[in-house]
N, C-alpha and C. Protein backbone atom coordinates (compact mmCIF):
# COMPACT_ATOMS: atom_id res chain seq x y z
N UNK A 1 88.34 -37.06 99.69
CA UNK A 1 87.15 -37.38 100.49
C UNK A 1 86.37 -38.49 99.81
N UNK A 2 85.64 -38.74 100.70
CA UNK A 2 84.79 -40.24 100.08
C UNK A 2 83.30 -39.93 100.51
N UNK A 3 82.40 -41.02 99.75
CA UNK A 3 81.00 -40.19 99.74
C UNK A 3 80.23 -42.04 99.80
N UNK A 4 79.55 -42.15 101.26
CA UNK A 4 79.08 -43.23 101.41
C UNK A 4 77.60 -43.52 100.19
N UNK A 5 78.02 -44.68 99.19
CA UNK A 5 77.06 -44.83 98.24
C UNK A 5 75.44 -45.62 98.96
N UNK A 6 75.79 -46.49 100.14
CA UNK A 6 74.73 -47.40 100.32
C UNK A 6 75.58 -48.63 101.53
N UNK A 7 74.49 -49.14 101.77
CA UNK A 7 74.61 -50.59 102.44
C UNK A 7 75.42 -51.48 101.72
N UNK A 8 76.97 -51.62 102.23
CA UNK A 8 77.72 -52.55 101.77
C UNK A 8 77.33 -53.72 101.90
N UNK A 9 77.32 -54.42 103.43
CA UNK A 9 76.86 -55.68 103.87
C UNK A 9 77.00 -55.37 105.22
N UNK A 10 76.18 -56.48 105.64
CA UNK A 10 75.93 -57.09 107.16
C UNK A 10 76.09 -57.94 107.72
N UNK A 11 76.96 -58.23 108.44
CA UNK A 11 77.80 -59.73 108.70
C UNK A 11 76.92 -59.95 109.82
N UNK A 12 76.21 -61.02 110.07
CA UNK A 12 75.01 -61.39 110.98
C UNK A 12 76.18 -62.93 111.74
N UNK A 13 76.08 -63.20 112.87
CA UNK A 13 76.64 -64.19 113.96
C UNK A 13 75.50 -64.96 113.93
N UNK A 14 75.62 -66.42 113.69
CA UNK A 14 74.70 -67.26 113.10
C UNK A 14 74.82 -68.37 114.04
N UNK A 15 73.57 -69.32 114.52
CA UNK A 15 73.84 -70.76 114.69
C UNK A 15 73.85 -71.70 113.78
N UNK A 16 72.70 -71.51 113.12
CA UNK A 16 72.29 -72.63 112.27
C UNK A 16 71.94 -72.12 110.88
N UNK A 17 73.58 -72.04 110.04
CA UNK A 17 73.26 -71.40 108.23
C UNK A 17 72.79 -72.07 107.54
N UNK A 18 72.64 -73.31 107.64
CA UNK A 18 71.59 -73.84 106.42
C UNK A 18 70.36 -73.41 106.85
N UNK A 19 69.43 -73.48 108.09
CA UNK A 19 68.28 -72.56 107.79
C UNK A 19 68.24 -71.30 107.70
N UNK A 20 69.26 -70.67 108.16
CA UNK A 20 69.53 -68.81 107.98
C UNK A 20 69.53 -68.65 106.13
N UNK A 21 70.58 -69.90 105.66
CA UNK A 21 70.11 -69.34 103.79
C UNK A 21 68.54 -69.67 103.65
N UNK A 22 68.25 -70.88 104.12
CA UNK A 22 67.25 -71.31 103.60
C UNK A 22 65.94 -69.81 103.71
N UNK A 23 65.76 -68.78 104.93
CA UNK A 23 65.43 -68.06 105.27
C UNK A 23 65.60 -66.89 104.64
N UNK A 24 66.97 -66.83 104.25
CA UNK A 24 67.07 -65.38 103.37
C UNK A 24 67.06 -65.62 101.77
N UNK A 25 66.67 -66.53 101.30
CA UNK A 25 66.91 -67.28 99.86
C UNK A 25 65.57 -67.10 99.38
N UNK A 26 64.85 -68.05 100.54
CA UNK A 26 63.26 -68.66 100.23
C UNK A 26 62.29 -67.70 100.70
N UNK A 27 62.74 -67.43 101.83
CA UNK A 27 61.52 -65.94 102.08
C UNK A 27 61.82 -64.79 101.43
N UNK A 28 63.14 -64.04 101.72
CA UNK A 28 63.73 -62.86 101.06
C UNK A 28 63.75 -62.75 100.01
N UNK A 29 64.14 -63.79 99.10
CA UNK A 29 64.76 -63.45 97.98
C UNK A 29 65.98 -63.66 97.46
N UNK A 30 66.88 -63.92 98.59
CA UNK A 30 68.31 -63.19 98.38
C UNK A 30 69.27 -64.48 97.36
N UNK A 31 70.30 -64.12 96.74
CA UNK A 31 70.92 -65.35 95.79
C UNK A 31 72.00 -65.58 97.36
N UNK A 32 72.53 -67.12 97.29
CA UNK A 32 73.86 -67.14 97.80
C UNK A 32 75.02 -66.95 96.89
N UNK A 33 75.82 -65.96 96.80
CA UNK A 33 77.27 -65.44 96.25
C UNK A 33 78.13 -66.25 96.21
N UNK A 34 78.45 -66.42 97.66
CA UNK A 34 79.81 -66.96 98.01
C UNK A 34 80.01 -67.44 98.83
N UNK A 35 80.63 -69.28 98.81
CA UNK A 35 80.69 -69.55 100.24
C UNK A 35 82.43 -70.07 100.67
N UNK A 36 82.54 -69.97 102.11
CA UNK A 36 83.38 -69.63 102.20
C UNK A 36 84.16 -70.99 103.53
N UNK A 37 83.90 -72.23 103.32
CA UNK A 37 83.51 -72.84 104.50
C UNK A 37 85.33 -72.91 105.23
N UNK A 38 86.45 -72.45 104.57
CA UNK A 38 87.11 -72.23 105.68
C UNK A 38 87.19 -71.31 106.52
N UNK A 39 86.51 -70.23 106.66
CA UNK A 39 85.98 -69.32 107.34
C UNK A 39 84.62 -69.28 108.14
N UNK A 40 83.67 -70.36 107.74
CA UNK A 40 82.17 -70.67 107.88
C UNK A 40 81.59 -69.44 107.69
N UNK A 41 81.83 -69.29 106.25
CA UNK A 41 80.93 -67.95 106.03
C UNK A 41 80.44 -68.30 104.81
N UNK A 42 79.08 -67.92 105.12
CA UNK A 42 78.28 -67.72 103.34
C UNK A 42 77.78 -66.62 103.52
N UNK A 43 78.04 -65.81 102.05
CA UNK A 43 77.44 -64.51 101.42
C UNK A 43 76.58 -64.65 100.60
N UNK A 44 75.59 -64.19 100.84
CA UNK A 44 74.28 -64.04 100.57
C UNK A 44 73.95 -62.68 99.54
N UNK A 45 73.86 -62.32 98.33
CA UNK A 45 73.41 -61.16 97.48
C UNK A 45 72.28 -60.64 97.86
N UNK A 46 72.25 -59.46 98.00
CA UNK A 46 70.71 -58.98 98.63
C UNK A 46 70.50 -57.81 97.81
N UNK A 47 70.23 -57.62 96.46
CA UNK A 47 70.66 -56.50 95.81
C UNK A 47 71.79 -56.12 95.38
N UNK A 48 72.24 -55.15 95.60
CA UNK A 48 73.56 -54.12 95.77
C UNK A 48 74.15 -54.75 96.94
N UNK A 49 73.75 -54.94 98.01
CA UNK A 49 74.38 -55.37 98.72
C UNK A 49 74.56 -56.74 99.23
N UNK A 50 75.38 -57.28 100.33
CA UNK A 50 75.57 -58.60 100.74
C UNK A 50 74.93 -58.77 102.08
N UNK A 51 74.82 -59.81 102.48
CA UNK A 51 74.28 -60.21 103.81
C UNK A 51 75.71 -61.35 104.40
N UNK A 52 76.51 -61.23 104.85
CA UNK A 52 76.89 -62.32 104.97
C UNK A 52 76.85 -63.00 106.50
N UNK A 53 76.68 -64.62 106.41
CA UNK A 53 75.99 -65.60 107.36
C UNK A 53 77.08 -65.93 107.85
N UNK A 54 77.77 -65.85 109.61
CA UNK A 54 79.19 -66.57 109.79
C UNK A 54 78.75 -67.30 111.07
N UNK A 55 79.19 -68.60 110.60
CA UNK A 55 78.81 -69.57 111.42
C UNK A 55 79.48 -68.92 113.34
N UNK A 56 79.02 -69.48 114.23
CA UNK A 56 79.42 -68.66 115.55
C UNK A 56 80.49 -69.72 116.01
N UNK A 57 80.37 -71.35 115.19
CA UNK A 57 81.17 -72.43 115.73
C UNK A 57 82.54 -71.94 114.90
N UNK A 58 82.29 -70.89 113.34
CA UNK A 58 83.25 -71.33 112.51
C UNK A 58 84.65 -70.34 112.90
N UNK A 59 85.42 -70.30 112.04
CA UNK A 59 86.85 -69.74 112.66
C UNK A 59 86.89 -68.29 112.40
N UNK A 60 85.36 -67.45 111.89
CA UNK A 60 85.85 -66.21 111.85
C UNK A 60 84.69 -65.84 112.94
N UNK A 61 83.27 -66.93 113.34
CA UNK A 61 82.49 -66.79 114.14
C UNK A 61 83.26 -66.87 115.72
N UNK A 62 84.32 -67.46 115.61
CA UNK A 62 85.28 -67.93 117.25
C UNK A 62 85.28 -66.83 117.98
N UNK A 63 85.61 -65.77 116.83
CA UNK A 63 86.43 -64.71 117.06
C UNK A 63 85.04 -63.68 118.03
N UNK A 64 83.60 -63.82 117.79
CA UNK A 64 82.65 -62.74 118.81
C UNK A 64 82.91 -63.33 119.66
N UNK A 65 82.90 -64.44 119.97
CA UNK A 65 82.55 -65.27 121.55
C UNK A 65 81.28 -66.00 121.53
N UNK A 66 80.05 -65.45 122.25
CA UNK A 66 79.10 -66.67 122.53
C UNK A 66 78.23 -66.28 121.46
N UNK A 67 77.67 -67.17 120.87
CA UNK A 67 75.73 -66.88 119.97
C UNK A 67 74.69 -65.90 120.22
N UNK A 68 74.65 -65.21 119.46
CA UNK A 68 73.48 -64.24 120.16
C UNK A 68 72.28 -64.70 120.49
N UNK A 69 72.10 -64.18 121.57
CA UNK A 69 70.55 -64.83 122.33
C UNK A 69 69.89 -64.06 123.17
N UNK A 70 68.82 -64.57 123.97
CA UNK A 70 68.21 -63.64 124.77
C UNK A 70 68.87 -62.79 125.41
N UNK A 71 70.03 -62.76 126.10
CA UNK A 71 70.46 -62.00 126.76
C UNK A 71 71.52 -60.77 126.27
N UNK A 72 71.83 -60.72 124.71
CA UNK A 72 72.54 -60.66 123.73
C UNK A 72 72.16 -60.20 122.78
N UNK A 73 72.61 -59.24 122.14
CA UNK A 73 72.61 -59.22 120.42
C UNK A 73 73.67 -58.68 120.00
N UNK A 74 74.16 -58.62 118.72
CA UNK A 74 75.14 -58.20 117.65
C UNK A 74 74.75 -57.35 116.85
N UNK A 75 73.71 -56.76 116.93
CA UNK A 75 73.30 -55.52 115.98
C UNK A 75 71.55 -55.56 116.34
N UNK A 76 71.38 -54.12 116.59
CA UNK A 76 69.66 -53.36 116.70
C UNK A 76 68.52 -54.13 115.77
N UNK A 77 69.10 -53.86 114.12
CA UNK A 77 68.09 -54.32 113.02
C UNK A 77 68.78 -53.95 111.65
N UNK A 78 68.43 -54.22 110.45
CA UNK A 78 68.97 -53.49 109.48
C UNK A 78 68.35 -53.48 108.74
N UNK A 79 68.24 -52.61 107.52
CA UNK A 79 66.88 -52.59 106.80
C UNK A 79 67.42 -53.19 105.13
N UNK A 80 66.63 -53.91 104.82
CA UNK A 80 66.67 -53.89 103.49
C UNK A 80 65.70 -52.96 102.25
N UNK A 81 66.33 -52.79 101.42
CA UNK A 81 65.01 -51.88 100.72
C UNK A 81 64.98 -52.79 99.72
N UNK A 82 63.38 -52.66 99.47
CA UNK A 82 62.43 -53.75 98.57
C UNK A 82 61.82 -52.84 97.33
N UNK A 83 61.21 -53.74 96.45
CA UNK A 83 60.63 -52.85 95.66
C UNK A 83 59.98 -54.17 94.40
N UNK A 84 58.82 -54.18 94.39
CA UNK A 84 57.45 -53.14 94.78
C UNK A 84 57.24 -53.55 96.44
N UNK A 85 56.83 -52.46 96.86
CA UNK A 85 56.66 -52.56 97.95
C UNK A 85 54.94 -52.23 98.38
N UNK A 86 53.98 -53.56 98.04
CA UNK A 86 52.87 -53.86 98.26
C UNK A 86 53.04 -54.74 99.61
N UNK A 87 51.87 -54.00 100.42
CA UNK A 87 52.29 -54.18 102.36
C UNK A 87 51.30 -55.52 102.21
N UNK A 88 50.31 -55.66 101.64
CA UNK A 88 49.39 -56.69 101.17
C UNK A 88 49.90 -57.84 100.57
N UNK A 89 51.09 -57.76 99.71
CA UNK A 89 51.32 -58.97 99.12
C UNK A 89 52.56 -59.60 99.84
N UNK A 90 53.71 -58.52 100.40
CA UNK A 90 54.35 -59.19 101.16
C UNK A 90 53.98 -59.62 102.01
N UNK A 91 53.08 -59.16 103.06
CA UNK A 91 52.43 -59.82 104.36
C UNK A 91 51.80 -61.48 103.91
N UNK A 92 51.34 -61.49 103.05
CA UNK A 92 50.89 -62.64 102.21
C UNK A 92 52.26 -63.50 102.28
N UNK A 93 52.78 -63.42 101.51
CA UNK A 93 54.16 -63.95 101.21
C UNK A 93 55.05 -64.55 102.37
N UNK A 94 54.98 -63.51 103.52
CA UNK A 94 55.77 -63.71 104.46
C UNK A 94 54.92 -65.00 105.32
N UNK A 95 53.50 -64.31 105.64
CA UNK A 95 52.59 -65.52 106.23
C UNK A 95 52.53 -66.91 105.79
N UNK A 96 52.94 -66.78 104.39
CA UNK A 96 53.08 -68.17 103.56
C UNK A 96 54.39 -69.28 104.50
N UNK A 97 55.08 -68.23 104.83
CA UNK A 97 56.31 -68.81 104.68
C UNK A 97 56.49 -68.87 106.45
N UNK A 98 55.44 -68.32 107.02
CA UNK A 98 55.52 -69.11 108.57
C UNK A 98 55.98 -67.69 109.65
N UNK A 99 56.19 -66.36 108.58
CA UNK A 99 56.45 -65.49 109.40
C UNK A 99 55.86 -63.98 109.77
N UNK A 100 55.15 -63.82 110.76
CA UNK A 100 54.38 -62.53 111.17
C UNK A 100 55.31 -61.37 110.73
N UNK A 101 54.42 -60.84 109.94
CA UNK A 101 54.78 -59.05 109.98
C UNK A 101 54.34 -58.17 110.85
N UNK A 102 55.28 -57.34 111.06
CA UNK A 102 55.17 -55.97 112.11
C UNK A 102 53.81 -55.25 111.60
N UNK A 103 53.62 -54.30 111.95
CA UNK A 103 52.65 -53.13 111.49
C UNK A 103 53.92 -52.46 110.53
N UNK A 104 52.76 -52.27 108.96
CA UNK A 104 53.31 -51.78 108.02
C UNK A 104 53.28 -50.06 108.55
N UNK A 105 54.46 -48.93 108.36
CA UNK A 105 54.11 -47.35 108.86
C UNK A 105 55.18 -46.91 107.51
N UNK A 106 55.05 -45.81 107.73
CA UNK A 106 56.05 -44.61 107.17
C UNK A 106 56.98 -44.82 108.41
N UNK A 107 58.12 -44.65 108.05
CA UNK A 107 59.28 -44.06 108.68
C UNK A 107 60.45 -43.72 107.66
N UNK A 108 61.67 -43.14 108.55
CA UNK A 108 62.71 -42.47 107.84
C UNK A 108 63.95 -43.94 107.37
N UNK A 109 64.39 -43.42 106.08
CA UNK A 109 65.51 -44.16 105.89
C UNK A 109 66.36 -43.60 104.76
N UNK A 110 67.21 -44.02 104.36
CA UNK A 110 68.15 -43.73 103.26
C UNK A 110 67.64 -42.90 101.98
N UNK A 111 66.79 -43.21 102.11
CA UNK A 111 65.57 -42.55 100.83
C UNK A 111 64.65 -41.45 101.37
N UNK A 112 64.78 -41.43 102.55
CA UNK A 112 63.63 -40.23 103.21
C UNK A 112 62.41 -41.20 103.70
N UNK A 113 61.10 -40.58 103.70
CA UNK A 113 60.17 -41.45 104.46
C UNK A 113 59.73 -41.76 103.18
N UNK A 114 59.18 -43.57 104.20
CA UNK A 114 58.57 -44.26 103.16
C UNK A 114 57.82 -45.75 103.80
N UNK A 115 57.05 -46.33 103.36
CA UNK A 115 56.56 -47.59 104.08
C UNK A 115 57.31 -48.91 104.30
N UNK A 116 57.23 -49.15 105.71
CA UNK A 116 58.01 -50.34 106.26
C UNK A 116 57.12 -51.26 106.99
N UNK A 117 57.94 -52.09 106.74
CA UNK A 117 57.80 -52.94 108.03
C UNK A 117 58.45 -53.78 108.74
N UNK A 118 58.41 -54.74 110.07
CA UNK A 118 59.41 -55.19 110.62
C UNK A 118 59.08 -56.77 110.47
N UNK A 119 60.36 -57.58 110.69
CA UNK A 119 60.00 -58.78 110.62
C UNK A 119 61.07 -59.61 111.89
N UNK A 120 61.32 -61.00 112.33
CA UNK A 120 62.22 -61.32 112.74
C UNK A 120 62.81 -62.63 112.10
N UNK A 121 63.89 -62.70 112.17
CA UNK A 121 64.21 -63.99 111.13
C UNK A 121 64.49 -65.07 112.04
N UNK A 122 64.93 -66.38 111.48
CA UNK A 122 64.50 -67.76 112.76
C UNK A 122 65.84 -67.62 113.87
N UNK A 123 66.44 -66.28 113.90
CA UNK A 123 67.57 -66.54 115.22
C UNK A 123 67.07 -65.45 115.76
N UNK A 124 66.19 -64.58 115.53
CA UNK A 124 66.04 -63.77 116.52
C UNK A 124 65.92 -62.50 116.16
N UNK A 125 67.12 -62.03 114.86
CA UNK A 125 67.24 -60.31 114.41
C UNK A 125 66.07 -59.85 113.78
N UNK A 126 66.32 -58.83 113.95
CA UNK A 126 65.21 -58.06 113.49
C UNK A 126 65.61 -57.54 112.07
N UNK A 127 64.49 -57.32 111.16
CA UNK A 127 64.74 -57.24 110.30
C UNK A 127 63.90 -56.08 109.43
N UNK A 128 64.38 -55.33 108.75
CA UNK A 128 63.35 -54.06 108.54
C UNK A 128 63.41 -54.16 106.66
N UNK A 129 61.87 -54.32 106.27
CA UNK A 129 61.82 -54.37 104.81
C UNK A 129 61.00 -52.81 104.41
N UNK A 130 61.70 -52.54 103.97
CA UNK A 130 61.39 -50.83 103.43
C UNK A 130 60.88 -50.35 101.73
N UNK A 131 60.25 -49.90 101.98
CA UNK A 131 59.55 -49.08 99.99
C UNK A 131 60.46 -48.06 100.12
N UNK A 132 59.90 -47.67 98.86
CA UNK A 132 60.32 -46.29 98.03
C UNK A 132 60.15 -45.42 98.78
N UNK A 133 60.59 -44.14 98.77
CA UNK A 133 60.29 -42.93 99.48
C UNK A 133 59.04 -41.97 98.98
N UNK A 134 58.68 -41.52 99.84
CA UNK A 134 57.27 -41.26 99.30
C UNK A 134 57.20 -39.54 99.49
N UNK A 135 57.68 -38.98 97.78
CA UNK A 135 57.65 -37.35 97.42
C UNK A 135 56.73 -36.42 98.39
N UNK A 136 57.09 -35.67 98.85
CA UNK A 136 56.75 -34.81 99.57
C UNK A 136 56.31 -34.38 101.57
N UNK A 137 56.57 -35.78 101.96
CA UNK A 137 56.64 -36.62 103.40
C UNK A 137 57.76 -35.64 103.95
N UNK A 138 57.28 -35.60 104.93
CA UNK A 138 58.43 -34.50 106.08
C UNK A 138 58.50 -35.20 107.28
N UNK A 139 57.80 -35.92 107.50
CA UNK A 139 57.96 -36.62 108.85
C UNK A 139 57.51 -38.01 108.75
N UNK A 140 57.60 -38.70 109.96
CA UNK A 140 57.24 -40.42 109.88
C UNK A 140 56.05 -40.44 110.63
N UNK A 141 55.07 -39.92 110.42
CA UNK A 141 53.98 -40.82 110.95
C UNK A 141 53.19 -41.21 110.31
């Protein structure tokens, strides 16, 4: 048997990866790993885990079909977990950088409940930045 440790990665369907790194590098944080341009893929380090960016023109992007867009998506949201997770300084941070934060709440995640919030990145996904879990919380409100 096998015992799921965490968020491997998230392969996100991309238009435009030089501002998608520039976005997950400069706002997020994240290192670029690995790039991969006969595939049009760059991997992005996000912690423990990867993010990886695949172009929608490139030869492993061919393979969904069209760009995600209004009428469209390729995945709900996914969360990253952050830490320290001050709702004050990231909101700061993020505003710096040109992008509105959700309403910071408790909700449930991998860790149990704990403070989040939502963001969207420049193609559209949604994006969920999450704290620590917060000892003794039974529910999300």
């Amino acid at each position: 048997m096998f015992h799921i440790l965490g968020l491997d990665h998230v392969v996100l369907r991309v238009k435009d990866v030089p501002r998608m790194v520039r976005f997950y590098c400069a706002v997020l944080g994240c290192k670029v790993e690995r790039e991969r341009p006969d595939l049009g893929m760059t991997q992005l380090r996000a912690g423990q885990s990867l993010i990886d960016l695949v172009a929608v023109g490139g030869k492993l992007g061919k393979r969904g079909g069209a760009a995600p867009g209004g009428n469209g998506r390729n995945m709900d949201h996914f969360c990253l977990r952050v830490e320290p997770f001050d709702a004050g300084a990231i909101a700061s941070h993020l505003l710096a950088h040109g992008v509105v934060p959700g309403e910071t709440k408790s909700r449930y995640g991998a860790e149990g409940i704990g403070p989040s919030l939502y963001i969207t990145d420049p193609e559209g996904n949604t994006v969920e930045l999450k704290g620590p879990s917060q000892p003794g919380r039974r529910d999300d409100d």
